[in-house]
C-alpha atoms as a PDB file:
ATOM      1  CA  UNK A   1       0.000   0.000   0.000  1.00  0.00           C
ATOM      2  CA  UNK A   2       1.204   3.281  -1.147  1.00  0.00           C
ATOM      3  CA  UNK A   3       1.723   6.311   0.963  1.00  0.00           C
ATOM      4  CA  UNK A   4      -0.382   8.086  -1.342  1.00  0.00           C
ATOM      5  CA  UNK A   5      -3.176   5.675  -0.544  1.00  0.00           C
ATOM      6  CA  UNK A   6      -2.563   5.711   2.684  1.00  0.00           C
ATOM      7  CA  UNK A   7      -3.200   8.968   2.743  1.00  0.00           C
ATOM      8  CA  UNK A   8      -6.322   8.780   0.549  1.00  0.00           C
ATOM      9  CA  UNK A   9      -7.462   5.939   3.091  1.00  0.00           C
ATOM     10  CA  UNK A  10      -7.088   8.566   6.280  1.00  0.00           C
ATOM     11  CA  UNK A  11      -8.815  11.489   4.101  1.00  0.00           C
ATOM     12  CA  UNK A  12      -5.578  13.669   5.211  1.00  0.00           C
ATOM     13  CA  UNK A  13      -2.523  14.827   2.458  1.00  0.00           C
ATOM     14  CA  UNK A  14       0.738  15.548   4.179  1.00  0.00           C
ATOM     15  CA  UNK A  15       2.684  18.272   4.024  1.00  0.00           C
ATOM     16  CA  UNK A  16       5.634  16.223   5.852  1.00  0.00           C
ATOM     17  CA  UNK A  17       5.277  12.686   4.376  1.00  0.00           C
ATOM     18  CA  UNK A  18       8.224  11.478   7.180  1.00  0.00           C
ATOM     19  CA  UNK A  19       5.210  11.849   9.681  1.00  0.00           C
ATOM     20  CA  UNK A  20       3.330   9.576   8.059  1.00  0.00           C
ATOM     21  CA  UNK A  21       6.478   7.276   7.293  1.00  0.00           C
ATOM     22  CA  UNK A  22       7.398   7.349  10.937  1.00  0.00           C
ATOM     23  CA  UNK A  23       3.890   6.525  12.341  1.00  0.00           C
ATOM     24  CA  UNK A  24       3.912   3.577  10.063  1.00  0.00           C
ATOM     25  CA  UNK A  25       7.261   2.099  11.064  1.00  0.00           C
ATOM     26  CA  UNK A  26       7.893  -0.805  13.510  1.00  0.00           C
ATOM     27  CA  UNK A  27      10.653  -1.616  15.300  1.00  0.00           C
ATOM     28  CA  UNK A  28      11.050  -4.472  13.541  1.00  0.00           C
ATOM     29  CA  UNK A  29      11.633  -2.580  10.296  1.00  0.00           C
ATOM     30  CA  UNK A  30      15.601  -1.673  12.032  1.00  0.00           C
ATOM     31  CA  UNK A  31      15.611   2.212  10.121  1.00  0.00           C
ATOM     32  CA  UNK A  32      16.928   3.965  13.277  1.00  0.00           C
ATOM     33  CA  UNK A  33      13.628   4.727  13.901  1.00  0.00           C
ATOM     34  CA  UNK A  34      10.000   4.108  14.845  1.00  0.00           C
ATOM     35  CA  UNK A  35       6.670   5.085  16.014  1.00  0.00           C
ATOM     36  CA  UNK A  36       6.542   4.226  19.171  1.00  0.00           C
ATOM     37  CA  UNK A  37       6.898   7.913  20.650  1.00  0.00           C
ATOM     38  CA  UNK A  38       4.016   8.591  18.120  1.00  0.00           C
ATOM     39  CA  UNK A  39       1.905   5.680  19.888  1.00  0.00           C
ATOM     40  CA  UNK A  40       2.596   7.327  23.170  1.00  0.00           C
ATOM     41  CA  UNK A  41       1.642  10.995  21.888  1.00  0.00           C
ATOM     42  CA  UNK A  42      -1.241   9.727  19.959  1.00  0.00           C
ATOM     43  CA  UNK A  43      -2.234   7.354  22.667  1.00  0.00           C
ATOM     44  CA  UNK A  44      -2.771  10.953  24.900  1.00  0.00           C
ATOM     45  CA  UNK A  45      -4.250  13.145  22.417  1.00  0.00           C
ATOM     46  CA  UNK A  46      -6.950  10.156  21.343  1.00  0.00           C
ATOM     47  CA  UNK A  47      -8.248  10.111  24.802  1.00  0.00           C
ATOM     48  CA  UNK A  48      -8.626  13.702  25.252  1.00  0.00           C
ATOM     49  CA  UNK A  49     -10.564  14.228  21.921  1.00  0.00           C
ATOM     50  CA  UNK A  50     -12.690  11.034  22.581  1.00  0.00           C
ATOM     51  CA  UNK A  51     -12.961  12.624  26.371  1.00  0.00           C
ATOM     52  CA  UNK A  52     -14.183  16.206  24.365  1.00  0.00           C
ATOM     53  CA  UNK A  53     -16.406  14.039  21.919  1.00  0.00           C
ATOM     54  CA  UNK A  54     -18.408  12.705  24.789  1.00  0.00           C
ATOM     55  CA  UNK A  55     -18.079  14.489  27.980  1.00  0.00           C
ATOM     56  CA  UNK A  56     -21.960  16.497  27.815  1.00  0.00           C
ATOM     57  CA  UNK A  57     -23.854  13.235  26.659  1.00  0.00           C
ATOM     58  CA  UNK A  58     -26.202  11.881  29.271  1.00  0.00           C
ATOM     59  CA  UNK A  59     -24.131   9.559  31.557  1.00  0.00           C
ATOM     60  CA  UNK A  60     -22.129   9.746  35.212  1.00  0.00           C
ATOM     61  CA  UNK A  61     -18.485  10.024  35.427  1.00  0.00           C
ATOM     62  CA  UNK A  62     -18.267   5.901  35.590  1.00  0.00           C
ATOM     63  CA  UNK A  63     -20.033   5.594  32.432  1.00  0.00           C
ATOM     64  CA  UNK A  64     -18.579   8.326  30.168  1.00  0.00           C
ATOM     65  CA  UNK A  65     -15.068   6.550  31.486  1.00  0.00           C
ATOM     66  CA  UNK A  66     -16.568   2.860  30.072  1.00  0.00           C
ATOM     67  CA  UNK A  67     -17.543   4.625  27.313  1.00  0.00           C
ATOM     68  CA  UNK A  68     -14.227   6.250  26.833  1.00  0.00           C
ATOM     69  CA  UNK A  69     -12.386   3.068  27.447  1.00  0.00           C
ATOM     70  CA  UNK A  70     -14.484   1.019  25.341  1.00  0.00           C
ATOM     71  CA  UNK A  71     -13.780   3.731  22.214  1.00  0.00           C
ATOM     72  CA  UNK A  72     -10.007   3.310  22.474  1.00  0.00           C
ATOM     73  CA  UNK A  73      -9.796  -0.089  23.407  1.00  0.00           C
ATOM     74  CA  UNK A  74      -7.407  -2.407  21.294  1.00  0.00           C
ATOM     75  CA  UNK A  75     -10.503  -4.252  19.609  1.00  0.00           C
ATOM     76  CA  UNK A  76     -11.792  -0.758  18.991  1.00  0.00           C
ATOM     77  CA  UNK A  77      -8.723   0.412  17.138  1.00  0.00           C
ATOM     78  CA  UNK A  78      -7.946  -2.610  15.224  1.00  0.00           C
ATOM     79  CA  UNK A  79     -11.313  -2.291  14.196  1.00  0.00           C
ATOM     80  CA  UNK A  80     -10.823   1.417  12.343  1.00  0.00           C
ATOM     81  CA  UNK A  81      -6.748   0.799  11.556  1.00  0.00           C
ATOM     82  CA  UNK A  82      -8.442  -2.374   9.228  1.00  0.00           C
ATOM     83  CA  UNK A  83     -10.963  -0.529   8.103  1.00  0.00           C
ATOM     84  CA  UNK A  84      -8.283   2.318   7.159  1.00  0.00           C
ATOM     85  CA  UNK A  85      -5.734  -0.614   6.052  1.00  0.00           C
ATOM     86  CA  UNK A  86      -3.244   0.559   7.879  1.00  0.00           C
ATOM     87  CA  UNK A  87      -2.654  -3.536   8.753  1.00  0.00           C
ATOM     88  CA  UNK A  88      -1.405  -3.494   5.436  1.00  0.00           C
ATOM     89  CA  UNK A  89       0.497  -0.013   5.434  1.00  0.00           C
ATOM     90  CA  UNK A  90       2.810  -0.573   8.419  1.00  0.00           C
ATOM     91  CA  UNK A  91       6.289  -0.788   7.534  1.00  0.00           C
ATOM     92  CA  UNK A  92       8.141  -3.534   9.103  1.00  0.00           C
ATOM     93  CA  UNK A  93      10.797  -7.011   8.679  1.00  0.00           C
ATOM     94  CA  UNK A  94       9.574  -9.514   6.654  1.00  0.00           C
ATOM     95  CA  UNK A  95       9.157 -12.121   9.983  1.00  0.00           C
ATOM     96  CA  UNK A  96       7.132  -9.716  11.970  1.00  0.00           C
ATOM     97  CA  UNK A  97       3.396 -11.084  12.100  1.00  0.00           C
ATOM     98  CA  UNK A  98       2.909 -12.213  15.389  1.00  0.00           C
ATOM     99  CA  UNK A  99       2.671  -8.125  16.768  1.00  0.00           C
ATOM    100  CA  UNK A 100      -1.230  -7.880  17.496  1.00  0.00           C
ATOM    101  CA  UNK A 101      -0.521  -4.496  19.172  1.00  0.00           C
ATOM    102  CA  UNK A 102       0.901  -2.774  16.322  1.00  0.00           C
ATOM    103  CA  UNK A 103      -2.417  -2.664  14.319  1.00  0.00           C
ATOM    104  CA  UNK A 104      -4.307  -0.848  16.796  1.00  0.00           C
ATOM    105  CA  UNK A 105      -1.310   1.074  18.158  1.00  0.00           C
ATOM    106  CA  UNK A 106      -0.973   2.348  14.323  1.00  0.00           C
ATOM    107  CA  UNK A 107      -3.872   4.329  14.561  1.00  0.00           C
ATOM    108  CA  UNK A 108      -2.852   5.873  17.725  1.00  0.00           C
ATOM    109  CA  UNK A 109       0.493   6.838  15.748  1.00  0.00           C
ATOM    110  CA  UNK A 110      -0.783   8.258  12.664  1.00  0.00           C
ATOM    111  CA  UNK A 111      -3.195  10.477  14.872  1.00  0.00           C
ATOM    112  CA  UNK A 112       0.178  11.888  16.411  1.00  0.00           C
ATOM    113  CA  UNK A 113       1.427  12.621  12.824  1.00  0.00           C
ATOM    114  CA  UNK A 114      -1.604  14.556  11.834  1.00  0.00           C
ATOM    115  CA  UNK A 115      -1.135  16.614  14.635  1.00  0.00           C
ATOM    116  CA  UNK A 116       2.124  16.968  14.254  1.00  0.00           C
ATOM    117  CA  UNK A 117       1.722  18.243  10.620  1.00  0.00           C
ATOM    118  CA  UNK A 118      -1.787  20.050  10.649  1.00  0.00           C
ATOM    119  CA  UNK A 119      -2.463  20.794  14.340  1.00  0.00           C
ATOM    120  CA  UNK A 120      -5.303  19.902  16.877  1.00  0.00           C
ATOM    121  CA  UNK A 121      -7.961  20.653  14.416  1.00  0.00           C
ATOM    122  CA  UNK A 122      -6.550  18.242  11.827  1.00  0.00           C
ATOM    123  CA  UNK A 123      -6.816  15.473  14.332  1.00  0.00           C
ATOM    124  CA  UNK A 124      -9.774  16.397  15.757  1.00  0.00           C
ATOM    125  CA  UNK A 125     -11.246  16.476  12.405  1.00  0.00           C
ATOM    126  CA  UNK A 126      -9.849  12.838  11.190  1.00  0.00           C
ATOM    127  CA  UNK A 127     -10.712  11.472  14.829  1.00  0.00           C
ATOM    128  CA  UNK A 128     -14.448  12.178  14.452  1.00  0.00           C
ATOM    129  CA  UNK A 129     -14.247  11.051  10.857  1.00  0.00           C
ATOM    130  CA  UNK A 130     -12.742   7.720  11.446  1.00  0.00           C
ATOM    131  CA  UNK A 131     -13.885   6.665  14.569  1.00  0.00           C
ATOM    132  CA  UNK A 132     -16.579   4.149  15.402  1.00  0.00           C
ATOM    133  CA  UNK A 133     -18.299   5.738  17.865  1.00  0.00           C
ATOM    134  CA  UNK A 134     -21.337   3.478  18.048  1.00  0.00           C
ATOM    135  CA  UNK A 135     -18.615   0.987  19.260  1.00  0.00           C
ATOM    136  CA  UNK A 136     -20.010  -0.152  22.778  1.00  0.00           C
ATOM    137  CA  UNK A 137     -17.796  -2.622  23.910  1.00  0.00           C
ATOM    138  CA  UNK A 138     -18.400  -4.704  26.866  1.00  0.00           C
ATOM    139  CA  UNK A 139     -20.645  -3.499  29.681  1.00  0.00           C
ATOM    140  CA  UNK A 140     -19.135  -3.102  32.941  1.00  0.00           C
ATOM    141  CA  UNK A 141     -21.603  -4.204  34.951  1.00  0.00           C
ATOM    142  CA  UNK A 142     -19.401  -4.332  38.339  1.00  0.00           C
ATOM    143  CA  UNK A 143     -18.719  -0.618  37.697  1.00  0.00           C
ATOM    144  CA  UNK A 144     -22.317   0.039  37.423  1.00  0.00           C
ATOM    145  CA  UNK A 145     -23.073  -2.315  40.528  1.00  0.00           C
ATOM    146  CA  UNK A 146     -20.571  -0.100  42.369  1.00  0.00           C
ATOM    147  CA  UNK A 147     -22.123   3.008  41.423  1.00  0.00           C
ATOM    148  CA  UNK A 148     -25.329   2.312  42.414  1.00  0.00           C
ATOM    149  CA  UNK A 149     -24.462   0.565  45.731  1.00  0.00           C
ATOM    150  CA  UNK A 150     -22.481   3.837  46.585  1.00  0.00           C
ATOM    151  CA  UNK A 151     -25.752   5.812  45.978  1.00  0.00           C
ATOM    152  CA  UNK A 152     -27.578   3.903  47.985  1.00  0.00           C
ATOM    153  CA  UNK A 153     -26.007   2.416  50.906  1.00  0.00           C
ATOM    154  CA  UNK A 154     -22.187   3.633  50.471  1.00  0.00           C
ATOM    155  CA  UNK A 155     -20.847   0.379  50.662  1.00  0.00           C
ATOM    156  CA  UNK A 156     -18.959  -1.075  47.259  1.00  0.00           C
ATOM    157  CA  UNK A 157     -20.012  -4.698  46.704  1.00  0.00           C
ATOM    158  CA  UNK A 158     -17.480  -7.661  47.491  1.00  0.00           C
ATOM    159  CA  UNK A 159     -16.558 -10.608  45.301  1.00  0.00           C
ATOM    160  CA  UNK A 160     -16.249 -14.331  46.916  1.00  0.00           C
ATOM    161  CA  UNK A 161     -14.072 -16.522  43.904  1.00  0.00           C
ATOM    162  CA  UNK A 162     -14.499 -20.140  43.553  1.00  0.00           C
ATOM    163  CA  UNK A 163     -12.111 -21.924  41.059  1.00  0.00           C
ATOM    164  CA  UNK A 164     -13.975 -24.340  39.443  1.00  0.00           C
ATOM    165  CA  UNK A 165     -11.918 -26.092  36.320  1.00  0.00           C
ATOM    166  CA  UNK A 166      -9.773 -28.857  35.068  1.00  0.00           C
ATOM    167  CA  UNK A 167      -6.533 -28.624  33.746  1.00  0.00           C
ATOM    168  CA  UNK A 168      -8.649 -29.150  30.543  1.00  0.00           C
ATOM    169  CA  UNK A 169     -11.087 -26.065  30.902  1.00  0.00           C
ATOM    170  CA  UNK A 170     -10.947 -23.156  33.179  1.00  0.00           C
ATOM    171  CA  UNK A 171     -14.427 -22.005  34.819  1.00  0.00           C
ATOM    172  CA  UNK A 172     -14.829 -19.837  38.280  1.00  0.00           C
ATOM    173  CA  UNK A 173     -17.321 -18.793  39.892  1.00  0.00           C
ATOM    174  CA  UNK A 174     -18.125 -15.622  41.837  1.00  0.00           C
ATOM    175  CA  UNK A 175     -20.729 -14.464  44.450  1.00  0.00           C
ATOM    176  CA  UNK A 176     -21.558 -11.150  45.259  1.00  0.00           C
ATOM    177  CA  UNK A 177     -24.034 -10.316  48.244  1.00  0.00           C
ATOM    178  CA  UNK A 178     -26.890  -7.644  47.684  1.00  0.00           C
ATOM    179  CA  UNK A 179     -29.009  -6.176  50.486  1.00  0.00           C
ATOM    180  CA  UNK A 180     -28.874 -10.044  52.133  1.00  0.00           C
ATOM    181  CA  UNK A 181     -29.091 -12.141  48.702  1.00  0.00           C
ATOM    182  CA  UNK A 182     -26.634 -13.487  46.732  1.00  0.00           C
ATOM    183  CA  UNK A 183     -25.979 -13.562  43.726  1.00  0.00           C
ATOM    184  CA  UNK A 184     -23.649 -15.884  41.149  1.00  0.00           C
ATOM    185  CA  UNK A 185     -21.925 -15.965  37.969  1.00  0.00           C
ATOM    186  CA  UNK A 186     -19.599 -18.657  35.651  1.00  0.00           C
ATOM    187  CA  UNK A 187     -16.701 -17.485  33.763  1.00  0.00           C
ATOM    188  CA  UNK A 188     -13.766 -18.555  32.005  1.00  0.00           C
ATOM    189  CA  UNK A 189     -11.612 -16.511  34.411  1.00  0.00           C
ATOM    190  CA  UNK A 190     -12.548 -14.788  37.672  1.00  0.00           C
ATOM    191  CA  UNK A 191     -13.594 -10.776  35.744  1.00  0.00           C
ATOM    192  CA  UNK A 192     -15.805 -13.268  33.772  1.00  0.00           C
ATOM    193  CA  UNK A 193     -17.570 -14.448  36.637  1.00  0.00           C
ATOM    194  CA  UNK A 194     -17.702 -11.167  38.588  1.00  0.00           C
ATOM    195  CA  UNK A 195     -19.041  -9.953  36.067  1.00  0.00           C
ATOM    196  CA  UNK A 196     -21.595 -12.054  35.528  1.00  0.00           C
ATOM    197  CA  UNK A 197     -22.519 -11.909  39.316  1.00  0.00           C
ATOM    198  CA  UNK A 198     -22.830  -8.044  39.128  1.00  0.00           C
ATOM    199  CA  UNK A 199     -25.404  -8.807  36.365  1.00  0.00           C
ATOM    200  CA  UNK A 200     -27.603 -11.352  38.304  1.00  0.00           C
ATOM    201  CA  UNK A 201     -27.290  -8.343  41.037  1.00  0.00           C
ATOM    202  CA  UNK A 202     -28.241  -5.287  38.719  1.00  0.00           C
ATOM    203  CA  UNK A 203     -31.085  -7.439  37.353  1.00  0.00           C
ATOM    204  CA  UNK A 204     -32.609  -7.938  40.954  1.00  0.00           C
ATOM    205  CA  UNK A 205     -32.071  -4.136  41.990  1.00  0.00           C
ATOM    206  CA  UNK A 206     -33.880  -2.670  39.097  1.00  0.00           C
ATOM    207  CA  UNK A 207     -36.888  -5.147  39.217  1.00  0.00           C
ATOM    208  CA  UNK A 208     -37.335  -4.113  42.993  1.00  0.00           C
END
């Protein structure tokens, strides 16, 4: 993939085409150079225009941070870098495949090199373009369990783990006790189960 359409992928032209080389390069790819600076500047700037994006739509604090989270998660990311082919775009050694980081770390990077080049606006601009924002993610329901516990008692709910598996196939189980009931959930690990607990619990406190 060229850089030309690269950069008719991203909807951005250059002025500095070594931004765009830099956010594309790996480690791997041995020039001297490499984006991970640009990861780390991108990573900041992506949360703070995600954080602008969303910060007066109806939600708390805890939600508009799940929300936030969710939005630049890695499964999030790799989700617009494919769409923008930037997979196929990033510069790198011939035995590099196994890095499942650098495809959604390369959006991060090139939204460093837009700003870099054309400013806050420019990324602002390609952020709101590019990103899925109906991307939901996964509920945290212990977050919200927390929240409302804290509303109405003060008290944050505790988590009782029960390993469960084989060496052939992990499964827990958590418990979580609600105004005297409790409540369980199965999972493949013990957030699994937790979180699966704190759903049996929301479930019962909004049907009261």
């Amino acid at each position: 993939m060229s850089l030309e359409d690269t950069e008719k992928a991203l909807g951005y032209n250059f002025k500095d085409k070594r931004l765009l080389v830099r956010a594309l390069t790996l480690s791997s790819a041995d020039n001297g150079y490499n984006n991970e600076t640009f990861e780390f500047f991108g990573d900041a700037i992506l949360e703070f225009l995600v954080s602008e994006i969303i910060f007066d739509q109806n939600g708390t604090e805890g939600q508009l941070t799940d929300r936030r989270k969710a939005l630049v998660s890695d499964s999030s990311l790799k989700k617009v870098s494919v769409k923008l082919g930037l997979d196929k775009a990033l510069i790198k050694s011939k035995g590099d495949n196994n890095n499942k980081k650098s495809v959604p770390s390369a959006y991060e990077a090139v939204i460093a090199a837009i700003y870099l080049d054309g400013g806050l606006e420019a990324a602002r601009a390609f952020v709101r373009a590019t990103l899925d924002f109906s991307f939901k993610g996964e509920v945290n329901y212990k977050g919200e369990l927390q929240e409302k516990l804290q509303r109405m008692t003060k008290e944050c709910p505790t988590y009782d783990d029960e390993n469960l598996g084989t060496p052939q196939k992990s499964l827990y189980r958590a418990s979580v006790t609600v105004f005297g009931q409790t409540f369980y959930g199965e999972g493949e690990n013990k957030q699994q189960a937790e979180q699966a607990a704190a759903k049996s619990a929301l479930k019962n406190i909004k049907n009261k």
